[in-house]
Structure formats: structure tokens, C-alpha cells
Protein backbone atom coordinates (compact mmCIF):
# COMPACT_ATOMS: atom_id res chain seq x y z
CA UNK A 1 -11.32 -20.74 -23.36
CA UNK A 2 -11.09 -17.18 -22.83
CA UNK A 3 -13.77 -14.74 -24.14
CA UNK A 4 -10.83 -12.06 -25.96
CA UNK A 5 -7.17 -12.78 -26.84
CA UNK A 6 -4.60 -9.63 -26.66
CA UNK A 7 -3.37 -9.44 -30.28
CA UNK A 8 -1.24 -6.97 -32.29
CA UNK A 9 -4.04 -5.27 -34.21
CA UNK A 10 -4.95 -3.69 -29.97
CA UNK A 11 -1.61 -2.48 -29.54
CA UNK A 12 -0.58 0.91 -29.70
CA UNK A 13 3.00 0.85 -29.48
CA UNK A 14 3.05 2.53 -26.15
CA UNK A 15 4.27 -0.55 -23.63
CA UNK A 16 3.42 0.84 -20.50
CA UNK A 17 -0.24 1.54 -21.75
CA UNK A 18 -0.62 -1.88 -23.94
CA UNK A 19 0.57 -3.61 -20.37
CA UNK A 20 -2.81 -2.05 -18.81
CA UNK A 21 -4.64 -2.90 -21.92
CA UNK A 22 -3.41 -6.27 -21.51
CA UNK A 23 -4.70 -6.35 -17.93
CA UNK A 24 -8.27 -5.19 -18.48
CA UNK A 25 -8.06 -8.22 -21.29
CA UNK A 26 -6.90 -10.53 -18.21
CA UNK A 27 -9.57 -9.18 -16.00
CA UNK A 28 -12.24 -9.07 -18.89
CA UNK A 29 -11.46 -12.79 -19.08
CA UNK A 30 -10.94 -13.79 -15.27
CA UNK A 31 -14.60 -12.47 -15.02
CA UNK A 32 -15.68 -14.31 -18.47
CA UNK A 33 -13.94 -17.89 -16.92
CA UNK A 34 -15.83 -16.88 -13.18
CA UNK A 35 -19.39 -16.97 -14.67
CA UNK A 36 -18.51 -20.10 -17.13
CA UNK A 37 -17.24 -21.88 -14.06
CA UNK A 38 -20.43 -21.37 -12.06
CA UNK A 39 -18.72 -19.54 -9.28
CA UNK A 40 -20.64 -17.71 -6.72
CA UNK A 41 -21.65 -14.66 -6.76
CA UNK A 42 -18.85 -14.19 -4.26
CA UNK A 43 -16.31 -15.16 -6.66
CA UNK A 44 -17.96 -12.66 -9.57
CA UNK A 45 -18.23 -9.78 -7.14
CA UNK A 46 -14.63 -9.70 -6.05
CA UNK A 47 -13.47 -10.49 -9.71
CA UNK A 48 -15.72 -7.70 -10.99
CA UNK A 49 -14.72 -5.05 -8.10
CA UNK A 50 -11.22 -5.34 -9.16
CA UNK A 51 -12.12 -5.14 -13.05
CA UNK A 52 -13.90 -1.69 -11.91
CA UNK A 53 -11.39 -0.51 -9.71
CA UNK A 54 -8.61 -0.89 -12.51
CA UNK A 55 -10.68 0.17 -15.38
CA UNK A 56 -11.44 3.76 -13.23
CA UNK A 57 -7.36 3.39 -12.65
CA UNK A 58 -6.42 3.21 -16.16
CA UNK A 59 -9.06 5.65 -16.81
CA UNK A 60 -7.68 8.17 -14.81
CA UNK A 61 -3.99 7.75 -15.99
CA UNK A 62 -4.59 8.32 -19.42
CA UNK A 63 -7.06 11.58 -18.91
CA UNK A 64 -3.88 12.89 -16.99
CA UNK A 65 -1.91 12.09 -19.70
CA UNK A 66 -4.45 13.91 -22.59
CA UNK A 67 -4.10 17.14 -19.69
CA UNK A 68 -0.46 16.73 -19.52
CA UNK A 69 -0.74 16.88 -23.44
CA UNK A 70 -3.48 19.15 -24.27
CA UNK A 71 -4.70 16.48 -26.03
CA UNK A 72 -7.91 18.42 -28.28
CA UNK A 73 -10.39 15.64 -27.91
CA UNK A 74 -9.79 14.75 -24.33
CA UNK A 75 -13.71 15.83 -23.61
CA UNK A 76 -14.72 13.61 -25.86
CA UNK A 77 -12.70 10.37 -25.03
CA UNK A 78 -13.64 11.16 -21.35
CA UNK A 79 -17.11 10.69 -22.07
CA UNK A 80 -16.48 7.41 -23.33
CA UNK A 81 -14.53 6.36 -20.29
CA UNK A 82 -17.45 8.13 -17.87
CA UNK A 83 -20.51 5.71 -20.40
CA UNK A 84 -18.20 3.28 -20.01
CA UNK A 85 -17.78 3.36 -15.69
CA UNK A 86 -21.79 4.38 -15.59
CA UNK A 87 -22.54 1.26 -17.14
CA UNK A 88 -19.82 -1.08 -15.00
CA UNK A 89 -21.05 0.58 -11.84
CA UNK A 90 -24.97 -0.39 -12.64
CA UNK A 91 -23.82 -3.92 -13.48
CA UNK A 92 -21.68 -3.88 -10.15
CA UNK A 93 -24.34 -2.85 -8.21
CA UNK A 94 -26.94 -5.50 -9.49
CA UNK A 95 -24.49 -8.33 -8.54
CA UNK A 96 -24.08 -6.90 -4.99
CA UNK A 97 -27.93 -6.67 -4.95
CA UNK A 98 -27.80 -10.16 -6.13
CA UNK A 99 -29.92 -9.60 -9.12
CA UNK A 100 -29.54 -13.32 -11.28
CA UNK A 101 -28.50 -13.02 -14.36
CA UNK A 102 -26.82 -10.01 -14.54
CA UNK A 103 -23.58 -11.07 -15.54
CA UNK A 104 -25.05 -12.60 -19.39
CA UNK A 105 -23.00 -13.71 -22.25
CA UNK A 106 -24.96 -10.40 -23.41
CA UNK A 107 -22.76 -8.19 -20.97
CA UNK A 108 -19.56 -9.69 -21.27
CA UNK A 109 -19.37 -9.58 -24.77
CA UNK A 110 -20.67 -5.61 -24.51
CA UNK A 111 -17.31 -5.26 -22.41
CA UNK A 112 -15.31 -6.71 -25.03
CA UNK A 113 -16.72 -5.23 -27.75
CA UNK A 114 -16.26 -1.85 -26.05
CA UNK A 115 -12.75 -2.55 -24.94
CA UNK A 116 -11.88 -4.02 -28.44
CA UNK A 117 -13.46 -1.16 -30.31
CA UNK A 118 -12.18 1.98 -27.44
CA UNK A 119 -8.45 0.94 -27.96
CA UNK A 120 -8.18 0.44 -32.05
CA UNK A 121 -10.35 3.30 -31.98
CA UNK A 122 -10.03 6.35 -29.52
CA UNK A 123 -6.60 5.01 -28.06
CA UNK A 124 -5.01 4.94 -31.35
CA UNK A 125 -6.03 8.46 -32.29
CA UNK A 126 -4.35 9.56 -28.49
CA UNK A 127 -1.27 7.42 -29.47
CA UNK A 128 -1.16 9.14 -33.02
CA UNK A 129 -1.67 13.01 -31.66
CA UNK A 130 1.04 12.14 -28.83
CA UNK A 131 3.62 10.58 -31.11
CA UNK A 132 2.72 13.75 -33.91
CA UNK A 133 2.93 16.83 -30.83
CA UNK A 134 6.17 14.45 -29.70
CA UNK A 135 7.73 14.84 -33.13
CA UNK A 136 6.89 18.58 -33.26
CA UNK A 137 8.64 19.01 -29.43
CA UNK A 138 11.60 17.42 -31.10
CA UNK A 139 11.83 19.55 -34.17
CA UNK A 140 11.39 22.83 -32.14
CA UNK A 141 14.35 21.62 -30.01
CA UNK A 142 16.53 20.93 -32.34
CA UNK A 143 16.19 24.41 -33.95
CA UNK A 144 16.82 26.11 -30.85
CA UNK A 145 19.78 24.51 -30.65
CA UNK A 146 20.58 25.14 -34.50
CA UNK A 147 20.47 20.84 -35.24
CA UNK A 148 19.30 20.46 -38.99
């Protein structure tokens, strides 16, 4: 049973960025499923490298998008991202150190807490500033060109 289903309240309308959404979901729960299963710390290290690599990814994307946009609370939603990565990369490194128990029911549900809670959140208010400065581009175009 997975730990988080994707459902309509996280999406924000945008496809390309629910599809990464959905991913981190995917990996959130590939990781979930690993420790369930009993796998070996093998198994949770690879799964976990790639749920780090693609978080920082995804990260990255949408802080080029807020610079792209001149999105006014990019500072702040990068800090998120940056707590976010701090705390993956100390969890990352105490599996590779082999520390037991580092991969808890306590942890997992911390990631999809935060995921749950960064997307309805902070992603909407992105979405909603993009689609708003989108709408403004629009209107400014069309009176250049004299469109009522």
C-alpha cells in the first residue's frame, strides 16, 4: 500500500510540473515500499539517491522558472527547497554510513508531509503569480496591437 496517493487537491494545473510532482510521489513511495519490504540497505540507498537526485532536479527547474519570471518570493520558496535538500542529504548520508534506523516511519512521513504541504502551498502561490503576470503579458499585447 503506498504511503501518498497523487490526487487532484496537489495539482496545479501546470502538466509538465504536476508530471514531476507525480514522480517525487512515485519515488516518495518506491522508497516507502523499499523499507516495508525489508530490502537492504542497498536497495534503500539506490532508491533514495535517485529520490535526491530528482528532487535537486525539479528543484532547480522551477527556481529557473521563478528567475525567468521574476517571481517576488522566489528567495523565500528557495529556502524551502535548500531545508528541504539539507535535510535529504543528512538522511542520505546516514544510510551510506549505514546508520540503522534511519529511514523511520518518522522520516517518511516528514517527506510526505513536506511534499504534500510545499505543493498545495508554495507551488500553488507560483502557479497563481505565473498564470496572473501571464494574463497581464496578454492584455499588454493585445493593446499594442489595438485588440479590445
Amino acid at each position: 500500500m503506498p504511503l501518498m496517493t497523487w490526487n487532484e487537491k496537489m495539482s496545479l494545473g501546470v502538466v509538465g510540473i504536476d508530471n514531476q510532482h507525480k514522480k517525487l510521489v512515485g519515488l516518495v513511495n518506491e522508497l516507502y515500499d523499499a523499507i516495508q519490504a525489508g530490502k537492504a540497505n542497498a536497495v534503500l540507498g539506490r532508491v533514495l539517491d535517485e529520490l535526491v537526485a530528482y528532487t535537486e532536479s525539479h528543484f532547480r527547474g522551477e527556481e529557473e522558472l521563478f528567475s525567468r519570471a521574476r517571481y517576488p518570493c522566489s528567495a523565500e520558496h528557495k529556502r524551502e527547497h535548500d531545508a528541504l535538500t539539507g535535510r535529504v542529504l543528512e538522511i542520505q548520508a546516514k544510510v551510506r554510513a549505514g546508520v540503522q534506523g534511519t529511514l523511520s516511519l518518522e522520516v517518511m512521513n516528514f517527506l510526505k508531509n513536506w511534499l504534500i504541504d510545499h505543493i498545495q502551498g508554495s507551488d500553488r502561490k507560483y502557479v497563481a503569480y505565473l498564470n496572473a503576470a501571464r494574463e497581464t503579458e496578454i492584455s499588454e499585447q493585445n493593446q499594442d496591437l489595438n485588440v479590445v
